[in-house]
Protein backbone atom coordinates (compact mmCIF):
# COMPACT_ATOMS: atom_id res chain seq x y z
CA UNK A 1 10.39 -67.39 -30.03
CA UNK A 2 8.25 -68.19 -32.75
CA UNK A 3 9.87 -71.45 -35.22
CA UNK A 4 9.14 -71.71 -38.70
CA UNK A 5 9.15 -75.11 -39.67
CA UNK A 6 9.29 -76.77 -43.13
CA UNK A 7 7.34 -80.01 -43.46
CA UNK A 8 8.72 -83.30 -44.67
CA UNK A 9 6.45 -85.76 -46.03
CA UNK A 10 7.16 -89.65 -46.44
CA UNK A 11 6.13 -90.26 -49.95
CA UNK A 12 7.54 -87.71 -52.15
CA UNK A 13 6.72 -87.71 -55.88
CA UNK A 14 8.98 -84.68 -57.86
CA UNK A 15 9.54 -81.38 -56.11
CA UNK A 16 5.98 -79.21 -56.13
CA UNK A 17 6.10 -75.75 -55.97
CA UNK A 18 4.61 -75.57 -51.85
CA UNK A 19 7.25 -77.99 -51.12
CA UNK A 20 9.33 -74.95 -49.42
CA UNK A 21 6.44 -73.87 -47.26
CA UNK A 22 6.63 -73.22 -43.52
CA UNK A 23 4.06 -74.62 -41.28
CA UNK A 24 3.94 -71.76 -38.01
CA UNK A 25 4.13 -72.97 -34.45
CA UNK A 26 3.20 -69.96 -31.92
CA UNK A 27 6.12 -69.31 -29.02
CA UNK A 28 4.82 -71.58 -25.73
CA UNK A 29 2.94 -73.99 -28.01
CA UNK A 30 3.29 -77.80 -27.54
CA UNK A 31 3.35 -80.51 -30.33
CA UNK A 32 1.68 -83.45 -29.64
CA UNK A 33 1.81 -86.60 -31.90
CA UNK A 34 -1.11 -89.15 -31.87
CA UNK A 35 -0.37 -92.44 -33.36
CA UNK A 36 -3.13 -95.52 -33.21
CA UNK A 37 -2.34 -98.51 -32.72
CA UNK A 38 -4.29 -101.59 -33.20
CA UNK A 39 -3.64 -104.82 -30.51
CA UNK A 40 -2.01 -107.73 -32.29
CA UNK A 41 -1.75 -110.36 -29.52
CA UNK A 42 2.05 -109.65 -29.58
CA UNK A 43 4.59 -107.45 -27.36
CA UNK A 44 5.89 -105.14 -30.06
CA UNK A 45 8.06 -101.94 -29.35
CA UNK A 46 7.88 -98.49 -31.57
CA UNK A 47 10.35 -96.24 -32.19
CA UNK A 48 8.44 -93.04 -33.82
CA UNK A 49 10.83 -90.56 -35.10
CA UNK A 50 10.48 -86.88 -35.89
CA UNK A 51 12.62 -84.51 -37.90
CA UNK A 52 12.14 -80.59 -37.40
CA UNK A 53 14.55 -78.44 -40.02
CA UNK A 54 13.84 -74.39 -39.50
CA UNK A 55 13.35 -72.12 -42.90
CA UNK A 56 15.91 -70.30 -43.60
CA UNK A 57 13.93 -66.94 -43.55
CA UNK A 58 10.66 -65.57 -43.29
CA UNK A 59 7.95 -67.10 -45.46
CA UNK A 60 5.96 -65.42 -47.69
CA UNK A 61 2.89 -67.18 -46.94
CA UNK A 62 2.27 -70.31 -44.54
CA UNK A 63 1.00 -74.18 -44.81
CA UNK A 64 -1.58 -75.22 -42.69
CA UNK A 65 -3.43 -78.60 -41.72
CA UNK A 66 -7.44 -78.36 -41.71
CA UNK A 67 -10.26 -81.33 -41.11
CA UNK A 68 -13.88 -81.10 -41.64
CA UNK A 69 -15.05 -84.10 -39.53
CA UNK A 70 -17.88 -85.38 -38.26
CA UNK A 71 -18.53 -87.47 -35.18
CA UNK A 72 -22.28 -87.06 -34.84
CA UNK A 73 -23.39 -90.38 -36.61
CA UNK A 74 -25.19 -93.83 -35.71
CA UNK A 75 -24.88 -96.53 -38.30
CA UNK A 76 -27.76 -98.94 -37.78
CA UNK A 77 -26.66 -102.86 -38.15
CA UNK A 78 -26.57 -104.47 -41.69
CA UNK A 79 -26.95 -101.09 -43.06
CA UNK A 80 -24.91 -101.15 -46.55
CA UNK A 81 -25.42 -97.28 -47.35
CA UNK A 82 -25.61 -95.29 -44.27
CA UNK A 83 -24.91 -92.03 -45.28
CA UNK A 84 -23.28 -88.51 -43.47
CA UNK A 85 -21.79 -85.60 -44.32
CA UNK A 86 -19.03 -83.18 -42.83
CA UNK A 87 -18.62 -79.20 -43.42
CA UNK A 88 -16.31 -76.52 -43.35
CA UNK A 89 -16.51 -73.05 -44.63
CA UNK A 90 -13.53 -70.65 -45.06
CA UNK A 91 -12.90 -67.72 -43.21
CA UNK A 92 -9.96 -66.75 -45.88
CA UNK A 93 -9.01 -66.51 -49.21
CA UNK A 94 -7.16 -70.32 -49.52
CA UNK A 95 -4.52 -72.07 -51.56
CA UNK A 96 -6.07 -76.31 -51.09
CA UNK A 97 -3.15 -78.08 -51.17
CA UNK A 98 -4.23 -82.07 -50.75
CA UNK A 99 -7.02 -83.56 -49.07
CA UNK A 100 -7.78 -87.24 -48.06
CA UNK A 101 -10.56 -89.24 -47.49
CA UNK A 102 -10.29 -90.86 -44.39
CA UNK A 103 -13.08 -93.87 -42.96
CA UNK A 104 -12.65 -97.26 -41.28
CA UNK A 105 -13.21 -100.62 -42.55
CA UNK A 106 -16.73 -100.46 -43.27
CA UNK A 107 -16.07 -96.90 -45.45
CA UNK A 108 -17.81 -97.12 -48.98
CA UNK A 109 -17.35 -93.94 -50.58
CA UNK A 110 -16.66 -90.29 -50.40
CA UNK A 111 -17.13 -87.32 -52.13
CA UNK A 112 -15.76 -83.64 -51.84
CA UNK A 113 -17.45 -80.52 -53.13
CA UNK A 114 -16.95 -77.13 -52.99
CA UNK A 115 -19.97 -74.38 -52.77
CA UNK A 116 -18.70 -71.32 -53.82
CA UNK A 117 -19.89 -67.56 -52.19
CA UNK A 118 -21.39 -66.97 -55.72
CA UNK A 119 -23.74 -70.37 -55.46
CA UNK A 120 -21.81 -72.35 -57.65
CA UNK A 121 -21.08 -76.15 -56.90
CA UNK A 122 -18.01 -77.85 -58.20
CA UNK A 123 -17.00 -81.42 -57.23
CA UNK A 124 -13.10 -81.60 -56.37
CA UNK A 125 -12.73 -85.16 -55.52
CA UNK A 126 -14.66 -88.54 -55.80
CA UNK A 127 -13.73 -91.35 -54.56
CA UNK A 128 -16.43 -94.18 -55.62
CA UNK A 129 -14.59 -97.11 -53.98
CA UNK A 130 -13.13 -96.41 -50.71
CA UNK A 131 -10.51 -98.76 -49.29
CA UNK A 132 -9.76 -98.30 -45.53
CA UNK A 133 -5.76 -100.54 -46.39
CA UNK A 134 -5.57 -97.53 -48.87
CA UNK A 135 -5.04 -94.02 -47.65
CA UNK A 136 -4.49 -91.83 -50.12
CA UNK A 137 -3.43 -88.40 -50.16
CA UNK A 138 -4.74 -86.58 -53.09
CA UNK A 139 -2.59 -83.92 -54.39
CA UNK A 140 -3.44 -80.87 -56.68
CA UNK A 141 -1.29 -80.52 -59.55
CA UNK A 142 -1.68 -76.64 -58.98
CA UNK A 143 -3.50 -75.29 -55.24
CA UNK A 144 -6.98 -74.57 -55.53
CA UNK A 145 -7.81 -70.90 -54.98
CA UNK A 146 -11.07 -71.03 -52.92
CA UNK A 147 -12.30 -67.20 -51.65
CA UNK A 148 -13.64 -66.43 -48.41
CA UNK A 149 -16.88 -68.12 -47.33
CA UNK A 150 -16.07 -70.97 -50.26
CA UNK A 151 -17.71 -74.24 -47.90
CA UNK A 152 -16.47 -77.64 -48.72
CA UNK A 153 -19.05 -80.56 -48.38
CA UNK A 154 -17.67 -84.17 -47.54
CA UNK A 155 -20.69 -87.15 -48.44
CA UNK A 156 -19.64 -90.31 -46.93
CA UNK A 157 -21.31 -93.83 -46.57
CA UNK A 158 -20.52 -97.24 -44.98
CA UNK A 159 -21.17 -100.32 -45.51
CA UNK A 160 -22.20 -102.39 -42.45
CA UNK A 161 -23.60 -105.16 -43.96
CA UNK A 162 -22.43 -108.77 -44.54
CA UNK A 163 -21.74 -108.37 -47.92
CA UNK A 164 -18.45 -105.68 -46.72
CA UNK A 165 -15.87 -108.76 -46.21
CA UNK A 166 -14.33 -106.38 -44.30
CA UNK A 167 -16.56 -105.45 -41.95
CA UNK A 168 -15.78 -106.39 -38.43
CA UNK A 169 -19.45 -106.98 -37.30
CA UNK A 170 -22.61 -106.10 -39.43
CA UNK A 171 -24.65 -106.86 -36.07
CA UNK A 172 -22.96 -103.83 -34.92
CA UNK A 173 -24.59 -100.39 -34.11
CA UNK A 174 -21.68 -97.66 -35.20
CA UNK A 175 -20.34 -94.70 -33.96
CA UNK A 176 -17.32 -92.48 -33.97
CA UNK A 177 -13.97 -94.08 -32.58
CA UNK A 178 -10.66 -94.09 -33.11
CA UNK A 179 -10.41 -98.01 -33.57
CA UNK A 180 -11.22 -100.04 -36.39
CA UNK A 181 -13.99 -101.46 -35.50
CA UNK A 182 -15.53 -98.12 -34.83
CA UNK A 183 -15.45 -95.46 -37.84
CA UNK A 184 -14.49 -92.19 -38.50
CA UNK A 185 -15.57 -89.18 -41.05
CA UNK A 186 -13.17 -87.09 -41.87
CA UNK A 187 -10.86 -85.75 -44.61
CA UNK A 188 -7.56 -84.19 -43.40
CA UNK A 189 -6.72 -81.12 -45.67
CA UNK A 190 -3.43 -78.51 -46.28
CA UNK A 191 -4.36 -75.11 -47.30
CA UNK A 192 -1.73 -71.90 -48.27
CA UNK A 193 -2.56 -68.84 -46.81
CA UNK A 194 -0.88 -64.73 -46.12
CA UNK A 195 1.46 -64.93 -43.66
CA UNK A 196 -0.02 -61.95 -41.78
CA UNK A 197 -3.61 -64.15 -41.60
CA UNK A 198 -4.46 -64.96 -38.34
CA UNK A 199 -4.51 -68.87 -38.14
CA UNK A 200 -7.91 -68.99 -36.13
CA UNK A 201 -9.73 -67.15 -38.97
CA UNK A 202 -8.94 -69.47 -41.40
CA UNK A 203 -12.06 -71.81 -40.96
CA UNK A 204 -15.20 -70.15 -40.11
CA UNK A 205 -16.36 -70.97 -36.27
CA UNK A 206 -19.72 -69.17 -36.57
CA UNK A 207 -21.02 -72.44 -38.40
CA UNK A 208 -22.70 -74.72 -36.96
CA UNK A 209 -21.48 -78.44 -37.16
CA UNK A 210 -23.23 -80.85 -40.06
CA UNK A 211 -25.64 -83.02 -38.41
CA UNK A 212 -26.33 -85.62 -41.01
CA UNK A 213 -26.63 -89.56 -41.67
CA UNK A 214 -28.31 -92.46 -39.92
CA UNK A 215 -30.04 -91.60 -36.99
């Protein structure tokens, strides 16, 4: 059996017109939730809770949740503009739906652009002041229509100096990591596409991952 589920979202601001569509999940396929959690010094308990409601018939055309990340990076200590980048090119014609930055505490800025098949460069978001206690999801008014081979370009860059008051140790050499303390690069995305598209052809895999920033 294949289920057709319609996401839910926990922020809701008016009724959008992809609010009806499905995300796909394959017959066999498991669903796994990551949550992070960061120690306190207290014995807490969690209670996550998930709600699954089935469309009512076939979809027309499907959500789906992207991510050009990049974990390749070294930020050097008391570096205040250590800069990488993250890729992804499109294997498919596209509908972007949201997308949203997504550092750690010592995250400055990021920007998003889109190179188009024809050479043409168009920013879609900027985000000059970054705030980790912030995380934004950014949504389109109306989906962008990107053809295939459209690549979207994330520019990041920390601060890890003393001057970030947030910064957990400027004496610190960085890397990827899913606490805090450690940052991230990343910008989760939803994208609209045919039904009848094959999910794995969506983002290009013949690219090669973006190697960029401190070294």
């Amino acid at each position: 059996m294949v289920l057709e589920l319609k996401r839910t979202r926990g922020v809701h601001l008016g009724k959008t017109d992809f609010d009806e569509l499905p995300m796909r999940i394959p017959a066999g396929a498991d669903i796994v939730f990551e949550l992070h959690y960061t120690a306190n010094g207290k014995d807490t308990e969690d209670q996550p809770m998930v709600g699954l409601e089935l469309a009512k018939a076939p979809p027309k055309r499907l959500f789906m949740s992207i991510s050009p990340v990049q974990t390749n990076f070294t930020i050097a200590p008391g570096d205040a503009n250590a800069e990488a980048k993250a890729t992804l090119k499109f294997g498919q014609p596209v509908d972007l739906v949201y997308m949203q930055p997504h550092m750690h505490l010592r995250g400055k800025d990021m920007r998003v652009d889109a190179q188009y098949p024809t050479g043409e460069k168009e920013t879609l978001l900027n985000v000059p002041h970054y705030d980790f206690h912030w995380q934004i999801v950014y949504y389109e008014k109306t989906p962008l229509r990107f053809p295939k081979g459209t690549t979207l370009e994330l520019t990041a860059h920390w601060d890890n100096s003393s001057n970030n008051k947030w910064n957990p140790d400027p004496a610190a050499t960085v890397h990827w990591g899913d606490q805090s303390w450690q940052e991230m690069l990343t910008a989760p995305m939803a994208v609209i596409v045919d039904r009848n598209v094959d999910p794995k052809s969506v983002v290009d895999q013949s690219q090669p991952p973006s190697v960029t920033g401190a070294p």
